[in-house]
Protein backbone atom coordinates (compact mmCIF):
# COMPACT_ATOMS: atom_id res chain seq x y z
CA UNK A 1 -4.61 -10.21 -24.38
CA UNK A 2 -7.52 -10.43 -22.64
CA UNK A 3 -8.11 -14.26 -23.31
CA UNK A 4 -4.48 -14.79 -22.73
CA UNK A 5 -5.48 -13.00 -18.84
CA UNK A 6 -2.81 -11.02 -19.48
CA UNK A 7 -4.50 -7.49 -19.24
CA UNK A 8 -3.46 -5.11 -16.42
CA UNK A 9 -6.16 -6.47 -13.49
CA UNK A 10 -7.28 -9.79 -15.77
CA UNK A 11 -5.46 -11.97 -13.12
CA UNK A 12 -6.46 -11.92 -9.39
CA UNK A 13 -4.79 -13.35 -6.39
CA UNK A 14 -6.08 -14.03 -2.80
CA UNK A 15 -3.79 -13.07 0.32
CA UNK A 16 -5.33 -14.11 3.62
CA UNK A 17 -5.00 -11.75 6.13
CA UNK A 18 -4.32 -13.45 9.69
CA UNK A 19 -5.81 -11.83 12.65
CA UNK A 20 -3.33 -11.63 15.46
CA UNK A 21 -3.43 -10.09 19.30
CA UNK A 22 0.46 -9.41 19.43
CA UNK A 23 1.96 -6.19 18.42
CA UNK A 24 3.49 -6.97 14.62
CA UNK A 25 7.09 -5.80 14.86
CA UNK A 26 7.89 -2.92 12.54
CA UNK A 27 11.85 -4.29 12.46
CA UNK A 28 11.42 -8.21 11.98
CA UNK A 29 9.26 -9.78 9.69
CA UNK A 30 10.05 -13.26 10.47
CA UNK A 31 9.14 -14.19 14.13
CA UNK A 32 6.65 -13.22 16.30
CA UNK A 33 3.37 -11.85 14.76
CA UNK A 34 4.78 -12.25 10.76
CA UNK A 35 6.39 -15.86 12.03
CA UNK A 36 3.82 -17.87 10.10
CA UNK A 37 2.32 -15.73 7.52
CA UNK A 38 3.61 -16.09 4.04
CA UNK A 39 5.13 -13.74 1.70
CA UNK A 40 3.49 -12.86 -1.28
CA UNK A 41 5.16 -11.92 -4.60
CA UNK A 42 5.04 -8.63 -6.14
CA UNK A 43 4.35 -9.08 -10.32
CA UNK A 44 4.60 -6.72 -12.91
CA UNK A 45 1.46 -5.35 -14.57
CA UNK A 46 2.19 -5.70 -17.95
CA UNK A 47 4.76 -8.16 -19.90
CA UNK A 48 8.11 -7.10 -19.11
CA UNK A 49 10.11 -8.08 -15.98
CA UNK A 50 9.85 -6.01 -13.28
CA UNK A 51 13.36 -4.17 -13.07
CA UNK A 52 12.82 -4.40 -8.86
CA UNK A 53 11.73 -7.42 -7.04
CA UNK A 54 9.35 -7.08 -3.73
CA UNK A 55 7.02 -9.18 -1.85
CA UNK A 56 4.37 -8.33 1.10
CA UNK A 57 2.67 -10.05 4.12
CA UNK A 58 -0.40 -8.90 5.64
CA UNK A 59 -2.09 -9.22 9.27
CA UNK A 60 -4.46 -7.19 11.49
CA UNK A 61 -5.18 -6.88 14.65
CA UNK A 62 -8.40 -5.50 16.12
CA UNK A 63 -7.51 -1.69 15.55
CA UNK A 64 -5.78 -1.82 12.29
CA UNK A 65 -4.30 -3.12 9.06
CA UNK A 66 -0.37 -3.64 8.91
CA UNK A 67 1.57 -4.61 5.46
CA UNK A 68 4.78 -5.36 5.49
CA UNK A 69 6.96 -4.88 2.46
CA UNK A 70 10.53 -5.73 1.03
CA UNK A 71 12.00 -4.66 -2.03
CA UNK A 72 14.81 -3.50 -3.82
CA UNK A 73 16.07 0.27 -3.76
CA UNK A 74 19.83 1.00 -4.26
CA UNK A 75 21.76 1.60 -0.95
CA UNK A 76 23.19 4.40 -2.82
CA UNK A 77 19.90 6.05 -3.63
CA UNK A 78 19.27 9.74 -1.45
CA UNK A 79 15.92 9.66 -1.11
CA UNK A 80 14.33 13.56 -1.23
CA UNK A 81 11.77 13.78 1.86
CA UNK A 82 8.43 15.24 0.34
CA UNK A 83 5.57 16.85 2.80
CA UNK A 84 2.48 15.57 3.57
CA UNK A 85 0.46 14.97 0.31
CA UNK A 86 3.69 16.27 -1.79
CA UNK A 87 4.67 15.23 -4.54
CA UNK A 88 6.31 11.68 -3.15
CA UNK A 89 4.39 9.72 -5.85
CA UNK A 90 6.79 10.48 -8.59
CA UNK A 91 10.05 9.11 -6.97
CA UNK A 92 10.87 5.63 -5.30
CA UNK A 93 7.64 4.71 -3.63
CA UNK A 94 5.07 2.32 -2.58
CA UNK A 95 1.17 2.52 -3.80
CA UNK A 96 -1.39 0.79 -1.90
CA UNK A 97 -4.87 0.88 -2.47
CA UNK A 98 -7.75 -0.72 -0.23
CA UNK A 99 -11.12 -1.16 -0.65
CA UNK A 100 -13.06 -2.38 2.63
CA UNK A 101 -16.11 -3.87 1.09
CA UNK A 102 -14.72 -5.15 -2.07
CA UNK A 103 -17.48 -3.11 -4.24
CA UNK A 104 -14.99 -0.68 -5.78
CA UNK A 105 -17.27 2.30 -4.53
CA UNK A 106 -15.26 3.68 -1.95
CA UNK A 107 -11.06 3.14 -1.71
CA UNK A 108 -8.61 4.22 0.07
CA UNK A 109 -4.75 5.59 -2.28
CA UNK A 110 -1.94 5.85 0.73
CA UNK A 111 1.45 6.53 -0.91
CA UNK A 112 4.82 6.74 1.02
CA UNK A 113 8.53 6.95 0.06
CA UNK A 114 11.60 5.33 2.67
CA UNK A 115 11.38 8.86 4.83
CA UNK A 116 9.30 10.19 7.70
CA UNK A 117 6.60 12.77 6.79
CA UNK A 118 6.88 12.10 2.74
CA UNK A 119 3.42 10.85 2.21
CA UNK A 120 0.15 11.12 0.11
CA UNK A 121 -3.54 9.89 0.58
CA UNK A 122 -6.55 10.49 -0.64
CA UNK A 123 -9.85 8.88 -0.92
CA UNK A 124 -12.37 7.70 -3.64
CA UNK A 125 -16.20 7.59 -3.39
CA UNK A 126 -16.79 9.74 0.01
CA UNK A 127 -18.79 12.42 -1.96
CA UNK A 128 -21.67 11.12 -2.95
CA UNK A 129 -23.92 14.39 -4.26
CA UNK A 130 -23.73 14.63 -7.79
CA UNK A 131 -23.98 18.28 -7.61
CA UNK A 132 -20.47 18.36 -5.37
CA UNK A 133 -17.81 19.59 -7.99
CA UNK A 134 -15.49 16.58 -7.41
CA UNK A 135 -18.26 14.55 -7.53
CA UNK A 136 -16.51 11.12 -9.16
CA UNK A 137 -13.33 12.49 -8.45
CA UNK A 138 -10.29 11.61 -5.42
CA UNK A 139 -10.50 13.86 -2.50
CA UNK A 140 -7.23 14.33 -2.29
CA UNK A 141 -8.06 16.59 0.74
CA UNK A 142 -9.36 13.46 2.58
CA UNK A 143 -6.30 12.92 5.32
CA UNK A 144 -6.08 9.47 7.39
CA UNK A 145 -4.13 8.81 10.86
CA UNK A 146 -1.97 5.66 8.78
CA UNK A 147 1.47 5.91 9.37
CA UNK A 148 4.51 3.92 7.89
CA UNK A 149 8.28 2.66 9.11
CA UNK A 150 11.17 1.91 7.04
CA UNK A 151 14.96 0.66 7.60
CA UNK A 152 17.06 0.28 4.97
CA UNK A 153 19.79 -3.00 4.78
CA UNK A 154 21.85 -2.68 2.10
CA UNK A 155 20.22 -2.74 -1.03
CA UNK A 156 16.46 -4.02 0.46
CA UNK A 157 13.91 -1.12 1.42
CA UNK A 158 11.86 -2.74 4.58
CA UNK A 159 8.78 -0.81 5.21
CA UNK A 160 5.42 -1.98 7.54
CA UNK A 161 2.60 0.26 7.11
CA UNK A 162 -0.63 0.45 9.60
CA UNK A 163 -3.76 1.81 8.73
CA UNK A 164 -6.36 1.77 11.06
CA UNK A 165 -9.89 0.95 10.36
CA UNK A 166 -11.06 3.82 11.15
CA UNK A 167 -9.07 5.27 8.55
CA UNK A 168 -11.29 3.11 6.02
CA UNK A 169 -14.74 3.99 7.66
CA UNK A 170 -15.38 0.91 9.86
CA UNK A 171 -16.05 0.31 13.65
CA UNK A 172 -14.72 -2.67 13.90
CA UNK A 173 -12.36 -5.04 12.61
CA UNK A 174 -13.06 -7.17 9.54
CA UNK A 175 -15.01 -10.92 9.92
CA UNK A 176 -14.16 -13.85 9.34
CA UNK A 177 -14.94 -14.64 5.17
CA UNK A 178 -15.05 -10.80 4.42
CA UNK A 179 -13.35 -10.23 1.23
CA UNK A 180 -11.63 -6.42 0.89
CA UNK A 181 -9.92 -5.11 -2.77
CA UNK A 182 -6.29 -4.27 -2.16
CA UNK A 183 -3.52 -3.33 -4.52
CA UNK A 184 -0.14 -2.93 -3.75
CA UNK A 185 2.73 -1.45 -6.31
CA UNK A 186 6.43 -0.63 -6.55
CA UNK A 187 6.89 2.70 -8.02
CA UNK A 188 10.31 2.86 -9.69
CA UNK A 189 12.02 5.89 -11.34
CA UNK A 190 13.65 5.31 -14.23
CA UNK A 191 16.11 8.57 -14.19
CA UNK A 192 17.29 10.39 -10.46
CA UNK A 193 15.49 13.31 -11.26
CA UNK A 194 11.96 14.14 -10.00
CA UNK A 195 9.42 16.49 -11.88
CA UNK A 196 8.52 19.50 -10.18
């Protein structure tokens, strides 16, 4: 598998991120700020077909980091709200993970589901002493100022996500050539129900 590139993380893809002065619209991802940046496919990690299609574009401005996503979720589909740092990571979701300085030391784990408040973050790498006792592990008391939208059109989830750089440590906005880690997934339940 691994010589095949097939392993979970063997394949990498680049996504420019456009820098832009206008406002990106949380509603319309096809004029405006989002009018010329492309859409990027969402791929399963391992060999099967991924049972829900989604794509994302990306832009920033000089405060902050905005994704925009599409996908799939049922029009059907009641969506339980979770509270902050709940449980929302175990129903219909989306996973993002940044890394800033593309080392892998220190990233950033935002989760949200398609309702306001239902959200989870958490950080890797901020403590540092080796003594600490979650040393090496998330501090899933870490809390950022991101915040997400969503409408839902029929059967398509939209969602745009911000998350300002200050949220990821930095002062400023990124440069020109700097290359950040970023992961973005489709968390899909199988069943309606939701473990407790």
């Amino acid at each position: 598998l691994r010589e095949k590139g097939i392993l979970p993380g063997a394949a990498k893809k680049a996504a420019p991120v456009a820098r832009t002065a206008a406002k990106p619209s949380a509603t319309d991802f096809a004029s405006g700020a989002w009018a010329d940046v492309a859409w990027q496919e969402l791929g399963g990690i391992q060999l099967d077909v991924t049972p829900v299609t989604g794509r994302f574009k990306a832009l920033h401005d000089d405060t902050a980091l905005y994704v925009a996503i599409e996908t799939g979720l049922d029009a059907g589909f009641a969506m339980k709200p979770f509270a902050h740092d709940g449980k929302c990571f175990q129903a219909e979701c989306l996973d993002l993970m940044v890394d800033p300085t593309g080392t892998k030391d220190v990233y950033y784990h935002f989760i949200w589901n398609p309702v306001d408040g239902s959200v989870f973050d958490e950080a890797y790498g901020l403590i540092t002493d080796p003594l600490h006792p979650l040393y090496g592990q998330p501090d899933v008391e870490w809390n950022g100022t991101w915040s997400h939208q969503d409408r839902r059109a029929g059967d398509v989830w939209h969602s745009v996500v911000r998350i300002p750089f200050a949220d990821l440590g930095l002062k400023a906005a990124p440069a020109k050539g700097d290359v950040w880690r970023f992961n973005l997934g489709r968390v899909v339940r199988l069943t309606g129900e939701v473990r407790e």
